[in-house]
Protein backbone atom coordinates (compact mmCIF):
# COMPACT_ATOMS: atom_id res chain seq x y z
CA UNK A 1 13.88 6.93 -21.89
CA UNK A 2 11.29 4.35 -20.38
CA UNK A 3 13.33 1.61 -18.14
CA UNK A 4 12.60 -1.71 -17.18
CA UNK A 5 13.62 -4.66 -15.41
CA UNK A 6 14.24 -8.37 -16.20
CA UNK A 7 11.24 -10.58 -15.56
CA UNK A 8 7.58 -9.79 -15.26
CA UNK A 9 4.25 -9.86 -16.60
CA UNK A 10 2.06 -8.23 -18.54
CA UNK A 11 -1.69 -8.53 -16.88
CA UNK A 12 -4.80 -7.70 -18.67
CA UNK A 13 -2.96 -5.56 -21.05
CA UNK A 14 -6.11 -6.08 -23.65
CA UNK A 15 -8.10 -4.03 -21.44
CA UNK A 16 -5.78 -1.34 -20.27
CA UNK A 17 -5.04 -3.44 -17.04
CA UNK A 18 -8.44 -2.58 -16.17
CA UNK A 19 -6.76 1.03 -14.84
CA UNK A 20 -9.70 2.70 -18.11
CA UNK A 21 -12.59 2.27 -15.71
CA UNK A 22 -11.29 4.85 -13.07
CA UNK A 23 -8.38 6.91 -14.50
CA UNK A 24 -10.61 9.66 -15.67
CA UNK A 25 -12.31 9.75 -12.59
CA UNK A 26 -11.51 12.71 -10.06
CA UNK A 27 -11.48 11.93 -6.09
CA UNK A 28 -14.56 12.74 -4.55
CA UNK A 29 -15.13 12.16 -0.76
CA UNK A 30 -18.03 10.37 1.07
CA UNK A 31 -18.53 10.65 4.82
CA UNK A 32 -20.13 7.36 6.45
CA UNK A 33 -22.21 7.48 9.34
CA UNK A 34 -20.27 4.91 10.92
CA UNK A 35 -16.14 3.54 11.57
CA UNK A 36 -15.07 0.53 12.55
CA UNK A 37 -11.14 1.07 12.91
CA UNK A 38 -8.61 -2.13 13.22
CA UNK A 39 -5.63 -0.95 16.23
CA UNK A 40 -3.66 -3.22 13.47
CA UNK A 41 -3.36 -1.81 10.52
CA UNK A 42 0.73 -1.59 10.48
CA UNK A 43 3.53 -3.82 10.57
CA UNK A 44 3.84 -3.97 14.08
CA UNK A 45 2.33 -5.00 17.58
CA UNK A 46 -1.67 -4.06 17.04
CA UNK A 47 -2.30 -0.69 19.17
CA UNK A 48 -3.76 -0.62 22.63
CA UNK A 49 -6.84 1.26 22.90
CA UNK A 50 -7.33 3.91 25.27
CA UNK A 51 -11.15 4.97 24.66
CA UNK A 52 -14.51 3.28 26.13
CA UNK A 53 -18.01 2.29 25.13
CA UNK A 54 -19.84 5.42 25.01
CA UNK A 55 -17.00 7.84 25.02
CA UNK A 56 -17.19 11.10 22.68
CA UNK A 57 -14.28 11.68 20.74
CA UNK A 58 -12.69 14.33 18.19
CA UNK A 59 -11.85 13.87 14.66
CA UNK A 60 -8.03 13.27 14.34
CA UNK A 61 -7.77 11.80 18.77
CA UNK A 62 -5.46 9.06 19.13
CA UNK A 63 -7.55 6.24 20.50
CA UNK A 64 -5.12 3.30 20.39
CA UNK A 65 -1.71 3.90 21.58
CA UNK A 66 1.30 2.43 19.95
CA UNK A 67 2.69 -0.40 21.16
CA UNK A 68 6.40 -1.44 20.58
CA UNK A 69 9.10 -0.50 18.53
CA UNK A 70 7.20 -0.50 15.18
CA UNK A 71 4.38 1.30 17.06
CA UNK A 72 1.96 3.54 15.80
CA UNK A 73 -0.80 5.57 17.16
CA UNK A 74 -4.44 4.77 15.52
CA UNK A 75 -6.36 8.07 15.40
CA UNK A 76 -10.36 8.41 15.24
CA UNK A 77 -11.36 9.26 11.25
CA UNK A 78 -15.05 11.12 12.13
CA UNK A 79 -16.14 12.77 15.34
CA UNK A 80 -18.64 11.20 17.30
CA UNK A 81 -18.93 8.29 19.93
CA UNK A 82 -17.60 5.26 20.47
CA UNK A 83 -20.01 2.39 20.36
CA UNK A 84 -17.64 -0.31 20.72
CA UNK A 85 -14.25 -1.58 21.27
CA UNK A 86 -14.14 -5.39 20.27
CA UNK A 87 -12.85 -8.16 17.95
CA UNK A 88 -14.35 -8.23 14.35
CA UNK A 89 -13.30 -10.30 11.83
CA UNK A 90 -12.00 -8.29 8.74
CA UNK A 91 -9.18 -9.31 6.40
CA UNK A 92 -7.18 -11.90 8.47
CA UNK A 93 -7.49 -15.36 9.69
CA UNK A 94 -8.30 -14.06 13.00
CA UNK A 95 -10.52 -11.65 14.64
CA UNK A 96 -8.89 -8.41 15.00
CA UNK A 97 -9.32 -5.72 17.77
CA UNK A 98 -11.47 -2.88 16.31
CA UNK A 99 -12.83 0.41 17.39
CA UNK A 100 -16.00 1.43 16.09
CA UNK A 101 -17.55 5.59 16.31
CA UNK A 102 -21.10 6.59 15.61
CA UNK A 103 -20.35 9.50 12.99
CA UNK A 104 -21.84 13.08 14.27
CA UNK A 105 -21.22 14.35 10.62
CA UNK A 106 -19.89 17.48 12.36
CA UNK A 107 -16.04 16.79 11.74
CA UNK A 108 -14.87 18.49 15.05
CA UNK A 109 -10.80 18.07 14.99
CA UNK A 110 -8.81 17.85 17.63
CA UNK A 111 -6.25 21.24 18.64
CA UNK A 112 -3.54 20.64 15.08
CA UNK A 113 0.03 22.02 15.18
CA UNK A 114 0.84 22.61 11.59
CA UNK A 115 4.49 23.71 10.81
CA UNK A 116 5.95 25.86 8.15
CA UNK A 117 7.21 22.71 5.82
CA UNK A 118 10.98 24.83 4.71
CA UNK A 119 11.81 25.92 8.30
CA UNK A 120 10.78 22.38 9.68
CA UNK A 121 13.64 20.76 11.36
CA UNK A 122 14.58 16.74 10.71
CA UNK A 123 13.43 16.22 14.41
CA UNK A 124 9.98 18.23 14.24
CA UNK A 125 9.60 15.94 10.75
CA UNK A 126 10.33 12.46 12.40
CA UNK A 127 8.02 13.73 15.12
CA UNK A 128 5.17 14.53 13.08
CA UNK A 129 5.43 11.86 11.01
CA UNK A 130 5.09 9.36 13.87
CA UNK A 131 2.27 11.03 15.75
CA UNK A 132 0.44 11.72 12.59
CA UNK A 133 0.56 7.58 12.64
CA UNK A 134 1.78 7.45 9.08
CA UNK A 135 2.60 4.19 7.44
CA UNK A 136 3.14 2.37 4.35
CA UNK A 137 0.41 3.25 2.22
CA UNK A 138 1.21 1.19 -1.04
CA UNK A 139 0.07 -1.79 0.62
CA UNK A 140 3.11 -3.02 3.28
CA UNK A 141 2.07 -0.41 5.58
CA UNK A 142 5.65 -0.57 7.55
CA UNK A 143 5.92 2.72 10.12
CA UNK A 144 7.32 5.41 7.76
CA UNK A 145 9.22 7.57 10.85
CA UNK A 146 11.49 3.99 11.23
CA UNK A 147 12.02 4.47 7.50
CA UNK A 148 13.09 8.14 7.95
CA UNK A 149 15.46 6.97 10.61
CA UNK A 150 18.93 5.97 8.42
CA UNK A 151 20.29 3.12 10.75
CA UNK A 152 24.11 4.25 12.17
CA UNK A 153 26.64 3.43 9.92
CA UNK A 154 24.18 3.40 6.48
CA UNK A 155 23.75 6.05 3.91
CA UNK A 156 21.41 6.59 1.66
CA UNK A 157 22.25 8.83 -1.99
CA UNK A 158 18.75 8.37 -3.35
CA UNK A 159 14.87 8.64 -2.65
CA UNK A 160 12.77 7.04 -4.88
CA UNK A 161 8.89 8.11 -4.68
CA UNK A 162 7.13 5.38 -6.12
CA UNK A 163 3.93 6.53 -8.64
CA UNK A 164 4.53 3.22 -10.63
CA UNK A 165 1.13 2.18 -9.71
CA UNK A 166 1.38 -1.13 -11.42
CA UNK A 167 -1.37 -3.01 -10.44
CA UNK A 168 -4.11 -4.02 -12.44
CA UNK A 169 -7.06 -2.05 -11.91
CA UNK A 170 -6.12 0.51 -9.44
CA UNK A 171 -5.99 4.42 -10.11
CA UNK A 172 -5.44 5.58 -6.86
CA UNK A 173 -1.98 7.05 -6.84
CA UNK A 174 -2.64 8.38 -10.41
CA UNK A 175 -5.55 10.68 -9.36
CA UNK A 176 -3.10 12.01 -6.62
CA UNK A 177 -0.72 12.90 -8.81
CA UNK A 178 -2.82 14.89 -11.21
CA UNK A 179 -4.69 16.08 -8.31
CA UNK A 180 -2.41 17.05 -5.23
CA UNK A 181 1.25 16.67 -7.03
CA UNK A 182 2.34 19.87 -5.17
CA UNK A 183 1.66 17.93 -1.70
CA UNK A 184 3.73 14.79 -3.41
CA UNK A 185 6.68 17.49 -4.00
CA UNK A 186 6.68 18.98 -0.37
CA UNK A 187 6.28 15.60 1.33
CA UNK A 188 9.45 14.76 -0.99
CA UNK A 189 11.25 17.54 0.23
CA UNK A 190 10.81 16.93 3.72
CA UNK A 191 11.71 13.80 3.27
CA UNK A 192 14.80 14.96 1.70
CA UNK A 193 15.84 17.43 4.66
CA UNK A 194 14.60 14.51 7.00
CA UNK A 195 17.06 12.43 6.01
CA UNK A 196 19.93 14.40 4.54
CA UNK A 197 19.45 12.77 1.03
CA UNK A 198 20.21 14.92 -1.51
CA UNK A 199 18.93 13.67 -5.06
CA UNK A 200 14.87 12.71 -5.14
CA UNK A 201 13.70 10.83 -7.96
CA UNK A 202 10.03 10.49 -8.66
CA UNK A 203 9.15 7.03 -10.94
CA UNK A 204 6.02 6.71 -12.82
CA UNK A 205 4.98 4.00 -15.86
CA UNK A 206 4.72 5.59 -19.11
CA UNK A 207 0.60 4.44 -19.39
CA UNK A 208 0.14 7.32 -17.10
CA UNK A 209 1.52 10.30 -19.72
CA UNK A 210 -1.07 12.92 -17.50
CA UNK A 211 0.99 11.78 -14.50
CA UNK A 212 4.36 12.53 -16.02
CA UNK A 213 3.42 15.45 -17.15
CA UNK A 214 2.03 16.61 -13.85
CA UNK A 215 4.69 15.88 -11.70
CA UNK A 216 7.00 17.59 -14.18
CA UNK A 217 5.69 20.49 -14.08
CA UNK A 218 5.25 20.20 -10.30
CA UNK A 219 9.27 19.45 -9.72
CA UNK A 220 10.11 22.37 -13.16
CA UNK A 221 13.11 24.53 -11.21
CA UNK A 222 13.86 21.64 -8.49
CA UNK A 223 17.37 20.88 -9.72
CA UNK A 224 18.08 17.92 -7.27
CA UNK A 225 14.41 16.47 -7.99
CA UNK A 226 13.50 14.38 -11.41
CA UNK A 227 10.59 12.32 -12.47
CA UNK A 228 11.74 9.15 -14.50
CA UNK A 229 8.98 7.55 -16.78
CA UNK A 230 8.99 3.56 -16.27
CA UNK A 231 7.68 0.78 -18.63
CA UNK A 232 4.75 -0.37 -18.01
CA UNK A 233 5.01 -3.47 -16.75
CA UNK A 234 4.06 -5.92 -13.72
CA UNK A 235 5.76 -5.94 -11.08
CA UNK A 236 7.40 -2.40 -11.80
CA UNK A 237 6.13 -1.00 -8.49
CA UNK A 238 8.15 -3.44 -6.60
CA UNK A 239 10.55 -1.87 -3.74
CA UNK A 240 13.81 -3.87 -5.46
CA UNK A 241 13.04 -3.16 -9.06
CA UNK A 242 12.32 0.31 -8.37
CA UNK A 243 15.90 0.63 -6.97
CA UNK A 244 17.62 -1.64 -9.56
CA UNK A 245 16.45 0.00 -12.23
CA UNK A 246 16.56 3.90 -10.77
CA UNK A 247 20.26 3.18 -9.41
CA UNK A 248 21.41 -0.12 -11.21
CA UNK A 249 22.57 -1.55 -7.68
CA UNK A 250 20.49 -4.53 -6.56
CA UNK A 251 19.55 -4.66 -2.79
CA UNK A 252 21.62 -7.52 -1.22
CA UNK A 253 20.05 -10.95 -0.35
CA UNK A 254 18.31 -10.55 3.12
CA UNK A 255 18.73 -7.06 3.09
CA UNK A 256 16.53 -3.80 3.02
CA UNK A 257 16.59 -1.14 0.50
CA UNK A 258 19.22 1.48 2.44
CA UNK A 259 21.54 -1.57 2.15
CA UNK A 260 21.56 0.04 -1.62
CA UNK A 261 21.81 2.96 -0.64
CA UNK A 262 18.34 3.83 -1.85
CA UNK A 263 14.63 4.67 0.28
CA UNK A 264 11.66 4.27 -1.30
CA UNK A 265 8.39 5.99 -0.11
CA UNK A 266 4.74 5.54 -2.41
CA UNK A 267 3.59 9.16 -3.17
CA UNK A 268 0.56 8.50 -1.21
CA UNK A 269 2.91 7.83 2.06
CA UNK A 270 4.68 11.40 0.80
CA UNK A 271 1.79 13.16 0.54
CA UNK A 272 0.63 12.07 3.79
CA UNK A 273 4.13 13.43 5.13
CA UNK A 274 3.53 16.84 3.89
CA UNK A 275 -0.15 16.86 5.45
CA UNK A 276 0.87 15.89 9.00
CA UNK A 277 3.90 18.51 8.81
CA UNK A 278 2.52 21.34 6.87
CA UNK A 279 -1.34 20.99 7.94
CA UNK A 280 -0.87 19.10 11.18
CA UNK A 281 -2.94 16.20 9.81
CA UNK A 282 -2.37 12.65 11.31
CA UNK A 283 -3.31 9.97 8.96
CA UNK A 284 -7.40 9.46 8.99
CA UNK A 285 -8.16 9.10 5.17
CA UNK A 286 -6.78 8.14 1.88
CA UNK A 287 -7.70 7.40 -1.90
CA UNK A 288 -9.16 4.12 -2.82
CA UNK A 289 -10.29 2.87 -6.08
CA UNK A 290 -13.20 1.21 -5.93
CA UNK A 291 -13.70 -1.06 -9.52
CA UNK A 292 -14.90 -4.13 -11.42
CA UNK A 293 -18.34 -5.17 -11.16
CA UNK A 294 -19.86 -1.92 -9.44
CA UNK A 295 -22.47 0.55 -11.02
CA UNK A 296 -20.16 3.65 -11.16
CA UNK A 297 -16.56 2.61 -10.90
CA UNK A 298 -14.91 5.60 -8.60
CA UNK A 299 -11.76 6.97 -6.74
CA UNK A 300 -13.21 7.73 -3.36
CA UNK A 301 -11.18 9.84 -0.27
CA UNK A 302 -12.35 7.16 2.58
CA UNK A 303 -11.98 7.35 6.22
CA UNK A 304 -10.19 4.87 7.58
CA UNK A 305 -12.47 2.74 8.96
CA UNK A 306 -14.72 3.06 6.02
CA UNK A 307 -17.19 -0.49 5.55
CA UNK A 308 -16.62 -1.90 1.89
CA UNK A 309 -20.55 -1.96 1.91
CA UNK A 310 -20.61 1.83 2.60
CA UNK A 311 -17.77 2.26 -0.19
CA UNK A 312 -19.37 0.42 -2.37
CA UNK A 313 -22.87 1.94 -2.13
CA UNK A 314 -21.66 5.42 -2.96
CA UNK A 315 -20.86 3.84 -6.08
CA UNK A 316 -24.39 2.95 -7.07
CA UNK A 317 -23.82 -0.61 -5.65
CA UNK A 318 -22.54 -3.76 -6.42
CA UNK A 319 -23.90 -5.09 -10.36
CA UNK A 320 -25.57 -8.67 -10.50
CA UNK A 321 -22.70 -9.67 -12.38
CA UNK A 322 -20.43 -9.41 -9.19
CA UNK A 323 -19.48 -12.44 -7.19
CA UNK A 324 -16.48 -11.80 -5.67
CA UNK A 325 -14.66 -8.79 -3.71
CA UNK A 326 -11.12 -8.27 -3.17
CA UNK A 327 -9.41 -5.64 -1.25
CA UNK A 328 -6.13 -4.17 -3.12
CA UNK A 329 -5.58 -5.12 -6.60
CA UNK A 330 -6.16 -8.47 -8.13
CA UNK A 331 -1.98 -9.56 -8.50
CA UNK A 332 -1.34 -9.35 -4.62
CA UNK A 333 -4.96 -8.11 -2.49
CA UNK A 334 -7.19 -10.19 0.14
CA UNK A 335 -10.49 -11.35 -0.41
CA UNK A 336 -12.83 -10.34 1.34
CA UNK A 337 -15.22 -12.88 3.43
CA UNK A 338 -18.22 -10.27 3.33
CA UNK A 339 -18.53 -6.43 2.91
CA UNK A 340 -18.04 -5.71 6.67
CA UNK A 341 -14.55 -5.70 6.48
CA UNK A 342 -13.46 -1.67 6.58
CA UNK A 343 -10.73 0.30 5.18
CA UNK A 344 -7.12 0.75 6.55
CA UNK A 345 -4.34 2.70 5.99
CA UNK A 346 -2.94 0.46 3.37
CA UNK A 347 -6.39 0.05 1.06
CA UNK A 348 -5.87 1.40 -2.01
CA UNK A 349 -8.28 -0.51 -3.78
CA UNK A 350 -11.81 -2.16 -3.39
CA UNK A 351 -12.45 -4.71 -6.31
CA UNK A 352 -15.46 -6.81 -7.29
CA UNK A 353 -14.87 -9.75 -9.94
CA UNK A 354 -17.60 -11.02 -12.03
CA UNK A 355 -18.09 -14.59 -12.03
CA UNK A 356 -15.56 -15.40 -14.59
CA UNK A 357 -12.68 -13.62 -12.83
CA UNK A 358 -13.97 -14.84 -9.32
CA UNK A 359 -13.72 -18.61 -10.63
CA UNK A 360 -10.95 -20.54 -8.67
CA UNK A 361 -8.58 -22.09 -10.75
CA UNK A 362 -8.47 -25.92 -10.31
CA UNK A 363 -4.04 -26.44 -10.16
CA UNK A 364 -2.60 -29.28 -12.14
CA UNK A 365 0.93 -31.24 -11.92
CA UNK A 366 4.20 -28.97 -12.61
CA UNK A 367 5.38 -29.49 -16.33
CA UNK A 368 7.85 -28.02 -15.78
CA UNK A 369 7.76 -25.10 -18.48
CA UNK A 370 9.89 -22.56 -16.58
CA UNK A 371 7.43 -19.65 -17.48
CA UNK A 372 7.75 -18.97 -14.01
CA UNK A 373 11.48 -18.63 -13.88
CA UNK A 374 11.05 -16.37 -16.90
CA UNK A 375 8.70 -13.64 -15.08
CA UNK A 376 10.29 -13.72 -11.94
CA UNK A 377 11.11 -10.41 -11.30
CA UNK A 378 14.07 -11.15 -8.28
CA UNK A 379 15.46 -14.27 -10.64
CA UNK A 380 14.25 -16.96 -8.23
CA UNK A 381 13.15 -20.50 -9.50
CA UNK A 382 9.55 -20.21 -8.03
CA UNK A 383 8.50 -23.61 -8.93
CA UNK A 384 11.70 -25.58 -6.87
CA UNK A 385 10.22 -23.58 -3.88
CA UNK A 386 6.91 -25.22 -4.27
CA UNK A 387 8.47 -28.51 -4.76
CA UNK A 388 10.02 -28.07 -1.16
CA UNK A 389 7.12 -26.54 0.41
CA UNK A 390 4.69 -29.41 -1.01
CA UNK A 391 7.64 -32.03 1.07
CA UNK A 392 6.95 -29.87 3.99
CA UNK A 393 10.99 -28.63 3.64
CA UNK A 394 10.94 -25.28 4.85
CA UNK A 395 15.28 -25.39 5.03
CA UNK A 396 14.96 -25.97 1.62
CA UNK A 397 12.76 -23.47 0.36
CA UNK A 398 14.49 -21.01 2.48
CA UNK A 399 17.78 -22.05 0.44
CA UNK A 400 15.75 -21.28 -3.01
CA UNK A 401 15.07 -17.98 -1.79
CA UNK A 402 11.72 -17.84 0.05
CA UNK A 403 12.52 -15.21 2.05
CA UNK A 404 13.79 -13.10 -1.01
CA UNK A 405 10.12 -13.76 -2.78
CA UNK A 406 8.55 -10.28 -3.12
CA UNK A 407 5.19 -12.12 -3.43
CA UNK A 408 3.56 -10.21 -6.76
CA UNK A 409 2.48 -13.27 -8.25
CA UNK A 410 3.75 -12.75 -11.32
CA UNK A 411 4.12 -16.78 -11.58
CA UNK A 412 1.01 -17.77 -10.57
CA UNK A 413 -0.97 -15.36 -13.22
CA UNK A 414 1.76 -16.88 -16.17
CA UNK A 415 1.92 -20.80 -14.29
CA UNK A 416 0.11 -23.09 -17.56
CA UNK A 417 -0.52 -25.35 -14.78
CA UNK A 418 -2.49 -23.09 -12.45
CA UNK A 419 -0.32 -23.49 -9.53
CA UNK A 420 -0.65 -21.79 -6.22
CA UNK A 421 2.13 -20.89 -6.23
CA UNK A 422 2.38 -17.44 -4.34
CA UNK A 423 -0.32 -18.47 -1.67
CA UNK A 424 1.91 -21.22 -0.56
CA UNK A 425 4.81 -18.66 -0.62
CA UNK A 426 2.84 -16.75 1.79
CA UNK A 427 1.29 -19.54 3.91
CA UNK A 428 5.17 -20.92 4.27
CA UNK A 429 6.64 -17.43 5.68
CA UNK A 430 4.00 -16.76 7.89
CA UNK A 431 4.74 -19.87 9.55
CA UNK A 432 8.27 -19.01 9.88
CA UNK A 433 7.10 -15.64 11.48
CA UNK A 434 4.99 -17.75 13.90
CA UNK A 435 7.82 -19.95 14.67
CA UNK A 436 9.83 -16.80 14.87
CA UNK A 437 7.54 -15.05 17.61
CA UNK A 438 7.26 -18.22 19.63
């Protein structure tokens, strides 16, 4: 049985979500001649470097150092030397610290330690998991070994491996699961005996039948491991509809997920798990889907640190038709100011729009229609919040659940009025995070 949740949209569904351009398309890799890596790609304090100008470094070297509690270490994708270490403006209002290497196209790693993934002890996986520099890779990019780490006094009864996938346009996560599902089941396994969850539950939307299929097959004889076909529906990849509908508990206002009892983990994240225990692989490359208005829409294995130009380019280019390029998918992704902004950790998708989808949407006066109260996905009344946020009454949109927003735009794509809605949503909280840090 497919399951749902309350709420939510259904984008693009007269053209597949846009998910036909790229689902039949197998991975292939590219190699750039050049990386330009952010040191802040994770939730977190950005990474201090710890190479020079000049310097000759190994594929998979840490050079950035975590910083903080949410730290992670920043590894180099390609071997080769350093030409730079300086700010470059990528996806963010500001400049961002970046580390750029000169490729040698020889792919010299640094000394791995792989581990034998069933006699791996919780410890060795935390371990590996946090100096393989894994994070988030579904797009919140939070440090997965903090994840792993079940605060004192919580439990957990469930992991959920997310293979939803629900954004328009991007394949990513489905070509890994036809592809590598065998890494997806180890890195859920560890993550079991990490831990000490028992039952594993792998959730995938039913437009992705190949998928299902796979990962059945993949989990056939694992009796405390299931895959659970979800409708297909926007925003069915989201962290607290995942575990409403998986365990029918809702995760408490202002709380996280293991305040459920659940932990959720994208299968790209998992497979990334199982390469930094089993092959000794720290994080330096991932999937993206690069789509829309290019000459051969592709899934591409990118360094991190790839430039959209160079992604783009090994897909024939960018058609006259495009006008506009965003990076994730088109519900919740950046755009981007040119096409030297590179790939992180968290890039699962490279768009470009055509002029049509690129146009900006001139907003209108609320008519209050409630569409968005219908789609909202958390049951939030999106449009009181930008009543208070247009009167500058933060309190107040606080109190109408600002901070509970998941931010999937699901009432901005059904909004009759063309509000902006979720941007403001987004402007508002990361002023309270400024105020916060000051």
């Amino acid at each position: 049985m497919s399951k749902s949740f309350r709420g939510g949209v259904h984008p693009l569904r007269h053209i597949g979500e846009g998910k036909p351009l790229t689902q039949a398309s197998p991975v292939r890799a590219i190699v750039p001649d050049t990386v330009v890596i952010p040191v802040g790609m994770h939730l977190g304090a950005p990474s201090e470097p710890c190479v020079e100008k000049g310097q000759r470094v190994l594929m998979g070297e840490v050079i950035a150092k975590p910083v903080g509690g949410l730290g992670l270490p920043v590894h180099a994708s390609v071997s080769g030397e350093v030409m730079f270490v300086e700010t470059r403006q990528m996806l963010r209002a500001k400049p961002e610290l970046c580390i750029g290497i000169q490729n040698d196209k020889l792919d010299e790693w640094v000394e791995l330690h792989p581990m034998a993934p069933e006699q791996a002890t919780p410890a060795e996986i935390l371990s590996a998991v946090k100096n393989a520099g894994i994070c988030g890779m579904g797009g919140a990019a939070f440090p997965t070994h903090i994840k792993l780490s079940i605060p004192e006094g919580k439990q957990a009864d469930t992991v959920i491996l997310n293979g939803a996938e629900c954004e328009p346009y991007l394949t990513a996560d489905h070509r890994l699961m036809l592809e590598h599902p065998d890494r997806i089941v180890g890195g859920l396994k560890l993550i079991l005996r990490a831990t000490g969850v028992k039952k594993g539950v792998i959730v995938i939307e039913k437009n992705k039948p190949d998928a299902i299929l796979s990962l059945q097959k993949a989990v056939s004889g694992e009796n405390d491991i299931q895959v659970l076909p979800l409708k297909t529906k926007y925003p069915q990849g989201s962290e607290k509809q995942i575990i409403a509908v998986v365990t029918g508990r809702e995760v408490p206002r202002g709380k996280l997920p293991i305040d459920a009892g659940a932990l959720v983990f994208n299968v790209s994240t998992t497979a990334a798990i199982y390469n930094a225990v089993a092959l000794g692989k720290p994080l330096v490359e991932r999937i993206t889907t690069v789509t829309g208005c290019v000459v051969e829409p592709s899934n591409l294995l990118l360094r991190v640190g790839t430039r959209y130009e160079d992604a783009i380019n090994a897909c024939g280019g960018l058609r006259e038709c495009a006008r506009k390029v965003f990076a994730g998918g088109p519900m919740t992704g950046l755009c981007a100011a040119d096409l030297e902004s590179s790939t992180t950790k968290a890039t699962n998708g490279i768009i470009a729009f055509d002029e049509q989808q690129a146009k900006e949407m001139i907003e209108s006066a609320c008519i209050r229609c409630a569409r968005c109260v219908s789609v909202c996905p958390i049951g939030l009344h999106p449009y009181l919040m930008r009543s208070d946020l247009d009167k500058h009454d933060l309190e107040s949109a606080k109190k109408h659940g600002l901070l509970d927003c998941v931010l999937c735009g699901a009432c901005s794509y059904i909004c009759p009025a063309r509000r902006y809605l979720t941007s403001s949503y987004k402007a508002a909280r990361e002023e309270l995070a400024a105020k916060a840090r000051r």
